[in-house]
C-alpha atoms as a PDB file:
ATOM      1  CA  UNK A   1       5.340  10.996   5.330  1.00  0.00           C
ATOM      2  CA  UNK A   2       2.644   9.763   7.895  1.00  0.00           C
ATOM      3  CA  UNK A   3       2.177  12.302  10.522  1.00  0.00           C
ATOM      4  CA  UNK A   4       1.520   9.566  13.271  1.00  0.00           C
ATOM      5  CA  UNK A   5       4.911   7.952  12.604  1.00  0.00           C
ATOM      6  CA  UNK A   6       6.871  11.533  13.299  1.00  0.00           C
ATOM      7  CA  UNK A   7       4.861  12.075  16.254  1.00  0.00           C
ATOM      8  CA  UNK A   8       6.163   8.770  18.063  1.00  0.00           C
ATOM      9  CA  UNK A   9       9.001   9.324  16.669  1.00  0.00           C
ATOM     10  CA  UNK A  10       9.454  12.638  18.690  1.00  0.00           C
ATOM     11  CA  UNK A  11       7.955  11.171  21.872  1.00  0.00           C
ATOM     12  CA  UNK A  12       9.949   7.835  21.606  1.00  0.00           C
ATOM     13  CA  UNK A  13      12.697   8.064  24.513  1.00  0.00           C
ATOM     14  CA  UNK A  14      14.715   5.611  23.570  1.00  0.00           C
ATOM     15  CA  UNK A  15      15.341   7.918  20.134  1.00  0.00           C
ATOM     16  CA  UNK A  16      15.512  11.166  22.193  1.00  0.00           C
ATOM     17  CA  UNK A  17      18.411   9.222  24.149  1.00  0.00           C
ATOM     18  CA  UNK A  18      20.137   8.729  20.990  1.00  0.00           C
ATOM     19  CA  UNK A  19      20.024  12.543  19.812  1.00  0.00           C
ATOM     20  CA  UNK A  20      20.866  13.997  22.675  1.00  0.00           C
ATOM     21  CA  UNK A  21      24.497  11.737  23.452  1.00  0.00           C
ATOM     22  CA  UNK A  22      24.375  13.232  19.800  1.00  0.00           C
ATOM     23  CA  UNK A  23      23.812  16.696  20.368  1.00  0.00           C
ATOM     24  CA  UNK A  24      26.435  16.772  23.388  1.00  0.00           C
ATOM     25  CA  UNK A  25      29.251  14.882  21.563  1.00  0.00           C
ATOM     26  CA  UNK A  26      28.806  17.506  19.000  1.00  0.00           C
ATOM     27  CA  UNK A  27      29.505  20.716  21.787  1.00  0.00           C
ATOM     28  CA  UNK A  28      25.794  21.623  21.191  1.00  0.00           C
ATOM     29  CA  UNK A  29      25.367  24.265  23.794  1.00  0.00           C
ATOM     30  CA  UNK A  30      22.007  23.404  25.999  1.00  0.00           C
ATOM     31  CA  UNK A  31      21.966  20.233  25.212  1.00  0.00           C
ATOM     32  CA  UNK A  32      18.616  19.234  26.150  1.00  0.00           C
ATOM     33  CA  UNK A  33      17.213  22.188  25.677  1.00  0.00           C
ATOM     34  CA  UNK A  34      18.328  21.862  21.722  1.00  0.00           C
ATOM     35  CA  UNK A  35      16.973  18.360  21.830  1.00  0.00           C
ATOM     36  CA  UNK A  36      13.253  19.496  23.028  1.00  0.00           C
ATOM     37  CA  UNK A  37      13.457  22.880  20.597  1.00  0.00           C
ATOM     38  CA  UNK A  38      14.349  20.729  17.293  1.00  0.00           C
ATOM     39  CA  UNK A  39      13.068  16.901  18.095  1.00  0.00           C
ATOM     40  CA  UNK A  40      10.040  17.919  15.534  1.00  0.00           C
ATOM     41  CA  UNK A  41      12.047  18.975  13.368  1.00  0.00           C
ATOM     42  CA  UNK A  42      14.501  16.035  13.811  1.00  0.00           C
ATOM     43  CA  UNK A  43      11.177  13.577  13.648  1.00  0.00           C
ATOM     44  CA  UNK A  44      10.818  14.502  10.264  1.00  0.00           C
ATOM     45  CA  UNK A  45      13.984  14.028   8.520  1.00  0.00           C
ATOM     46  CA  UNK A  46      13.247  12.659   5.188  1.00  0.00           C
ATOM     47  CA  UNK A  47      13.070   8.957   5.492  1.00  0.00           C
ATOM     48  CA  UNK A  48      12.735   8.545   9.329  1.00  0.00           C
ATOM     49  CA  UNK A  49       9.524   7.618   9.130  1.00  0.00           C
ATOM     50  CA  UNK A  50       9.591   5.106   6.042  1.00  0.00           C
ATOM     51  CA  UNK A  51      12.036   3.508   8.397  1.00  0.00           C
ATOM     52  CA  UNK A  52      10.192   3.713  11.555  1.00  0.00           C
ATOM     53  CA  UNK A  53       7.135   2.323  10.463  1.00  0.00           C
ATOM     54  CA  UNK A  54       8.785  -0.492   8.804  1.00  0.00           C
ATOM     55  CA  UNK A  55      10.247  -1.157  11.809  1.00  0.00           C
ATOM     56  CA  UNK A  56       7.358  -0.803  13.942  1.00  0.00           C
ATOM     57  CA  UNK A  57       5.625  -3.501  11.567  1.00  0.00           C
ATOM     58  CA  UNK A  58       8.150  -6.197  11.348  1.00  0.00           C
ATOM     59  CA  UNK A  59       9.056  -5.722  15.029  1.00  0.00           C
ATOM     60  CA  UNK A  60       6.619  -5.787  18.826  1.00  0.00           C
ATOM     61  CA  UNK A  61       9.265  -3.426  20.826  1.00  0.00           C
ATOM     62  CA  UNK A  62      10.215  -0.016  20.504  1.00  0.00           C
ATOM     63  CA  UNK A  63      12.898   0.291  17.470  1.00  0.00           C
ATOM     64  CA  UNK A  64      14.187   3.900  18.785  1.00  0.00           C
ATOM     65  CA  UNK A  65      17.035   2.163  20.365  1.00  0.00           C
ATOM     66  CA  UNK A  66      18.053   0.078  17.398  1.00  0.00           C
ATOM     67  CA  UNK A  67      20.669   1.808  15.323  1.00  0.00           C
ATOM     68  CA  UNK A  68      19.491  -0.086  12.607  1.00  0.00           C
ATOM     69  CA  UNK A  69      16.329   1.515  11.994  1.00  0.00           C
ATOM     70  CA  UNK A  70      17.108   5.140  12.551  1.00  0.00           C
ATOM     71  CA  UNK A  71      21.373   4.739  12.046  1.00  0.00           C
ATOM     72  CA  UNK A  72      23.626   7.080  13.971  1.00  0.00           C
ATOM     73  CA  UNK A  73      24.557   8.748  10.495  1.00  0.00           C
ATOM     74  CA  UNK A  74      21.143  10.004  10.352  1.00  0.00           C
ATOM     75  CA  UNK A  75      20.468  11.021  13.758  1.00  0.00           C
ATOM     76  CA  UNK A  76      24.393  13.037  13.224  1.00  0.00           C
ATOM     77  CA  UNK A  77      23.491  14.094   9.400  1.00  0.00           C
ATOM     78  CA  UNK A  78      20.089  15.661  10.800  1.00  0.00           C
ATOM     79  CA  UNK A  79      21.632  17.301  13.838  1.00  0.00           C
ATOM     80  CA  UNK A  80      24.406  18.952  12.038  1.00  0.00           C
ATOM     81  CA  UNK A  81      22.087  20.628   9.485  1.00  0.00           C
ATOM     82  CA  UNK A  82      19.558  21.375  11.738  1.00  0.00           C
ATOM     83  CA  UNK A  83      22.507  23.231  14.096  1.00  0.00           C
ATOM     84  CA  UNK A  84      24.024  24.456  11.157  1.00  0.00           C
ATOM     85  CA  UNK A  85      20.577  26.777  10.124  1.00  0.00           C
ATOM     86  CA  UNK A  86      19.885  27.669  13.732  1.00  0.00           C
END
């Protein structure tokens, strides 16, 4: 797990976009407040950053808006256990 890869992750907007239409579809109270307490944690989902720096190699744009590198399962998997534990 590279460090540097779950620290764009949790600054990429285009991904922090994607969580949070997450987060409120889900009723997540505070949406954005959620978003900003847990995006570490989110960041660092096993296998979001295999994926991400795959992506970041093979591509010369930001992949947080592509739901193929990062899918919409994994954004709602990670959000649901992370608001499960909180």
């Amino acid at each position: 797990m590279s460090y540097k890869d779950i620290a764009d992750i949790s600054t990429d907007s285009d991904i922090t976009k994607r969580i949070l239409a997450c987060v409120v579809q889900e009723g997540i109270d505070n949406p954005n407040v959620w978003v900003a307490e847990n995006i570490m944690a989110l960041a660092s989902q096993p296998g979001w950053d295999s994926a991400w720096a795959s992506a970041q190699v093979a591509r010369q744009h930001t992949v947080g808006n592509d739901p193929g590198v990062i899918t919409d399962g994994m954004i709602l998997s990670a959000v649901q256990a992370l608001n499960s534990s909180n």
